[in-house]
N, C-alpha and C. Protein backbone atom coordinates (compact mmCIF):
# COMPACT_ATOMS: atom_id res chain seq x y z
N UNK A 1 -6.38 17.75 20.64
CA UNK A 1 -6.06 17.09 19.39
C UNK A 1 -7.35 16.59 18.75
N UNK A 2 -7.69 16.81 17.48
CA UNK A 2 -8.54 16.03 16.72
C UNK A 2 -8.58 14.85 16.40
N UNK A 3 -9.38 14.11 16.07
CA UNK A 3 -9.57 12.77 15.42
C UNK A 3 -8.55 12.41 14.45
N UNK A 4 -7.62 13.58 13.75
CA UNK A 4 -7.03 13.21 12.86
C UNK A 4 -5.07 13.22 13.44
N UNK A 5 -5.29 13.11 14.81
CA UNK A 5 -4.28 13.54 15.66
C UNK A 5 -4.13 11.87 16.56
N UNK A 6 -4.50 11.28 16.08
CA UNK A 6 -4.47 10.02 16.53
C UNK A 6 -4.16 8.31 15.44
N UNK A 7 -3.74 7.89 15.73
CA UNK A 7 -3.81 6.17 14.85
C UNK A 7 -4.13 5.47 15.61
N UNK A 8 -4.70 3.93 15.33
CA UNK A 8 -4.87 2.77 16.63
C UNK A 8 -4.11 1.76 15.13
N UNK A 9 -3.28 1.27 16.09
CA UNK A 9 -2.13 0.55 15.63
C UNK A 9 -3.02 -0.72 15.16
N UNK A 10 -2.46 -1.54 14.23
CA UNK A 10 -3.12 -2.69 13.94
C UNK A 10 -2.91 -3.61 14.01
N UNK A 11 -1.15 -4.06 14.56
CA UNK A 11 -0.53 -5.25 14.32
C UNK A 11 0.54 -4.50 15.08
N UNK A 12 1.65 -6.11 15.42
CA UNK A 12 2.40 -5.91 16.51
C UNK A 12 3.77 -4.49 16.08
N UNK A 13 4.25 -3.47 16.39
CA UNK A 13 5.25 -3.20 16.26
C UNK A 13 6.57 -2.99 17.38
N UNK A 14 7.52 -3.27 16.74
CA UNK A 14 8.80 -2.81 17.69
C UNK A 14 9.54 -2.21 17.59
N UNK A 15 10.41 -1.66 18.78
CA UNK A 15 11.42 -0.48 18.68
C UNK A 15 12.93 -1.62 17.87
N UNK A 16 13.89 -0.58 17.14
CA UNK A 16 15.21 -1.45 16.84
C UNK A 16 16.03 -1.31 18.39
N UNK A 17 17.09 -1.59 18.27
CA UNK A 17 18.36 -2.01 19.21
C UNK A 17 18.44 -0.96 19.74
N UNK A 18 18.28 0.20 18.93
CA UNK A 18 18.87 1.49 19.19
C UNK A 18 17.63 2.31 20.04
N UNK A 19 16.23 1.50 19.88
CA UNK A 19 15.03 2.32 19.83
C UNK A 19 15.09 3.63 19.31
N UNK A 20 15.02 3.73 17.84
CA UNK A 20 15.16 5.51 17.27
C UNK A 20 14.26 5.02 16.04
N UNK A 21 13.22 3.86 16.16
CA UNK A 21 12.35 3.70 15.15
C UNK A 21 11.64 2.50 15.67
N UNK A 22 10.14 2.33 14.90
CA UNK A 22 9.98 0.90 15.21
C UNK A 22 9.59 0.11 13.91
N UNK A 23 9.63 -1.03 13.98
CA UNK A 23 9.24 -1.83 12.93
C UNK A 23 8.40 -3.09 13.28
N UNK A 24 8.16 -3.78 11.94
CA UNK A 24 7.21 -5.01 12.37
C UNK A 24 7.45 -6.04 12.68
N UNK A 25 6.69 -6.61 13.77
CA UNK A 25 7.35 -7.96 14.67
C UNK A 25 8.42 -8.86 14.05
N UNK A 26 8.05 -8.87 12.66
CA UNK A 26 8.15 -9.64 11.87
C UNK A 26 10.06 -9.41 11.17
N UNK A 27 10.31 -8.32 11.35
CA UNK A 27 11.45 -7.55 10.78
C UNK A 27 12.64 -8.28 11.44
N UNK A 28 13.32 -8.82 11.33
CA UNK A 28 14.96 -9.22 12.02
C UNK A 28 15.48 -8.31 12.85
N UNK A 29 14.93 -6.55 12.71
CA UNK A 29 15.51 -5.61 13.37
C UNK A 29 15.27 -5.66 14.82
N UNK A 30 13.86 -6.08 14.91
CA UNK A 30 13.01 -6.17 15.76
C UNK A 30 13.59 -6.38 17.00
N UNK A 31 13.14 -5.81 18.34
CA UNK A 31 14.04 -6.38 19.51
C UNK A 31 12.94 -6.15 20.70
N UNK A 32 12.27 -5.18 20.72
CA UNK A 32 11.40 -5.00 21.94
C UNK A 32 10.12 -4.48 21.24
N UNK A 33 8.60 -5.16 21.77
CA UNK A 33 7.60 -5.17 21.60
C UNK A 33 7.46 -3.80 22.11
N UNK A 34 6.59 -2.87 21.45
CA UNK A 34 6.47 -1.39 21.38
C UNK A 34 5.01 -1.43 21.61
N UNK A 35 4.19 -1.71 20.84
CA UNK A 35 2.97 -1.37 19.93
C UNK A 35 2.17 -2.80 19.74
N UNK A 36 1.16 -3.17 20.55
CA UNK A 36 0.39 -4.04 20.01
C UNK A 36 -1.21 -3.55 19.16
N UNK A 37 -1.99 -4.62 18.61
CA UNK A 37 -3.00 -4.20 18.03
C UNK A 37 -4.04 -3.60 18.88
N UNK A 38 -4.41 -2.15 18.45
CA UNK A 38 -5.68 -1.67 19.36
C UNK A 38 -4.97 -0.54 19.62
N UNK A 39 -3.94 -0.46 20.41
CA UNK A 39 -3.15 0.88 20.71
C UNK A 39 -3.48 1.98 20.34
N UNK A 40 -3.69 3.20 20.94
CA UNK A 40 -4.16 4.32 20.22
C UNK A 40 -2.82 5.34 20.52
N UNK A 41 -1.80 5.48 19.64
CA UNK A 41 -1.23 6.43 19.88
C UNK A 41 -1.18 7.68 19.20
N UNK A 42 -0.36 9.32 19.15
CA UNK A 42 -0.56 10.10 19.02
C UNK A 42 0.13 10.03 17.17
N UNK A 43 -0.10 10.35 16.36
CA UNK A 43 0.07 10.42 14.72
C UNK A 43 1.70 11.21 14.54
N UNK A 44 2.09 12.30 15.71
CA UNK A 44 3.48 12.46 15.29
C UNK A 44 4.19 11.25 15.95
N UNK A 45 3.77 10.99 17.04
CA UNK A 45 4.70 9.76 17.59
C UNK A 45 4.69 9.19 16.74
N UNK A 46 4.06 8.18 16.04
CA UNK A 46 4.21 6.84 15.08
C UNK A 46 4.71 7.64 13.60
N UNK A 47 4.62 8.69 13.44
CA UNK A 47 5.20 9.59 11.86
C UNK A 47 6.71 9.63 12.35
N UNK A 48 7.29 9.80 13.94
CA UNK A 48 8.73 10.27 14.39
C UNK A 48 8.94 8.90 14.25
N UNK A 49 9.14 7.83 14.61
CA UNK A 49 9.03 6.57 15.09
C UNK A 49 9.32 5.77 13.68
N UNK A 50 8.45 6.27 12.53
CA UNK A 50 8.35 6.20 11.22
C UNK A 50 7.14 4.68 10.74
N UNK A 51 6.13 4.74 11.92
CA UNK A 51 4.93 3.86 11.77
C UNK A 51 4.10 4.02 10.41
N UNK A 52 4.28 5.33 10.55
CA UNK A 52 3.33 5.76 9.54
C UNK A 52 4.05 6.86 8.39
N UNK A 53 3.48 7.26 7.48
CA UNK A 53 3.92 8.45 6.27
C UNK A 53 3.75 9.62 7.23
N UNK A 54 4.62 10.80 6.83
CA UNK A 54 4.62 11.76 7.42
C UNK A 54 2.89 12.68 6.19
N UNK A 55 2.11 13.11 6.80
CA UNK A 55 1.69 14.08 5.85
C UNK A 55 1.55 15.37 4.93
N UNK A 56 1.65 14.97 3.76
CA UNK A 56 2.30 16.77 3.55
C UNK A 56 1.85 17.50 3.50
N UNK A 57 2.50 18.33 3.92
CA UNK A 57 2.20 20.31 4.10
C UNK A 57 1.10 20.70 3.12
N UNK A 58 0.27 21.07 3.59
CA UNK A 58 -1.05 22.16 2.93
C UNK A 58 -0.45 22.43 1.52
N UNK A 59 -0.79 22.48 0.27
CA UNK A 59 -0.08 23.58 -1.02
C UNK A 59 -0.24 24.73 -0.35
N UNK A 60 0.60 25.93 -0.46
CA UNK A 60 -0.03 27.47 -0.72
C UNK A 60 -0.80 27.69 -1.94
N UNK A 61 -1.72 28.70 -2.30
CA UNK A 61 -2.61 28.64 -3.13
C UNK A 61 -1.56 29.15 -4.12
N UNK A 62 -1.57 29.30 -5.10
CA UNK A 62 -0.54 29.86 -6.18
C UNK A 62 -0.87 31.01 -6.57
N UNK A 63 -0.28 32.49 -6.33
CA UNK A 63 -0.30 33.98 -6.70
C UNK A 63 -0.84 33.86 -8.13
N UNK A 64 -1.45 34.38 -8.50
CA UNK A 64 -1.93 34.77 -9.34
C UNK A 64 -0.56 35.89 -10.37
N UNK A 65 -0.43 35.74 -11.40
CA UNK A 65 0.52 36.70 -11.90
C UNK A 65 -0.68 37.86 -12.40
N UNK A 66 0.42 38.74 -12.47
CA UNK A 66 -0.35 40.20 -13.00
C UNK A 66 -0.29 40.16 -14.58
N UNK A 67 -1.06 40.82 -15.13
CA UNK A 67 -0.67 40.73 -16.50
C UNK A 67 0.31 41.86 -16.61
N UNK A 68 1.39 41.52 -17.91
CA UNK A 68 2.72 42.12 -18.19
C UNK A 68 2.00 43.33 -19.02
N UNK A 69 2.55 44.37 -18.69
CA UNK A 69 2.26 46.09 -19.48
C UNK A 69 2.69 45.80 -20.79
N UNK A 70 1.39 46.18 -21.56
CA UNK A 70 2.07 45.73 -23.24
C UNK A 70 3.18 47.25 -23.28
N UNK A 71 4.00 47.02 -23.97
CA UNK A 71 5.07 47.40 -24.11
C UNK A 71 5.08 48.06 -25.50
N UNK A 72 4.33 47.67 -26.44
CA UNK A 72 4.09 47.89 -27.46
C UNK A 72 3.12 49.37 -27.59
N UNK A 73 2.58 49.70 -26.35
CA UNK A 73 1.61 50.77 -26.57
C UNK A 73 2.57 52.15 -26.36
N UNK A 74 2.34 53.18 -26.76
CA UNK A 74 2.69 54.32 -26.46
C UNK A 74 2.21 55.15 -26.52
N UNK A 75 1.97 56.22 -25.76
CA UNK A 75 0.96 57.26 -25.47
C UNK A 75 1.02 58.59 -26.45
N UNK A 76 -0.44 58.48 -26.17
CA UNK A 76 -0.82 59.41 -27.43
C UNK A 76 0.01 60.47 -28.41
N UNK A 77 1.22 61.29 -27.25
CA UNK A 77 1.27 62.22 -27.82
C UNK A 77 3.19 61.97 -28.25
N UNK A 78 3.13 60.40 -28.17
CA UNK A 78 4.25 59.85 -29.14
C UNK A 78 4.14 59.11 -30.20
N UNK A 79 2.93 58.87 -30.78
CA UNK A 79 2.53 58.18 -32.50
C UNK A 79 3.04 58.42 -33.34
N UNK A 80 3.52 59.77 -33.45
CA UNK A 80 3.61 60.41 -34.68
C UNK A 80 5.24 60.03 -34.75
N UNK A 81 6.16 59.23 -34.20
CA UNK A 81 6.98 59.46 -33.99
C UNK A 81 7.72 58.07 -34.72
């Protein structure tokens, strides 16, 4: 994992009742100390957990369109027409 595959937590967090998220000490939801300051955990854990923003997906570069066949042209040996 890279450097960018990691967070160090900054402040206290906790799991809810259910533990299927955590939140801040501070929250009413709050029930069990998870996460104190310093912690280095892994960036999907705390994104699943919902510590942090999930990050979004790369853009794809955007296709280029072709230019449309003028339609208007017609070949030589229909002018006269």
């Amino acid at each position: 994992m890279t450097g960018r595959d990691w967070v160090t937590v900054t402040e206290h967090w906790c799991l809810t009742e259910d533990r299927s998220r955590v939140v801040r000490e501070t929250d009413p939801e709050a029930r069990f100390l998870h996460w104190s300051p310093g912690t280095v955990v892994s960036r999907e854990e705390a994104e699943r957990l919902g510590a942090v923003e999930r990050e979004p997906a790369p853009r794809p570069e955007p296709k280029k369109a072709t230019p449309a066949a003028n339609k208007q042209a017609r070949p030589a040996h229909n002018k006269g027409r």
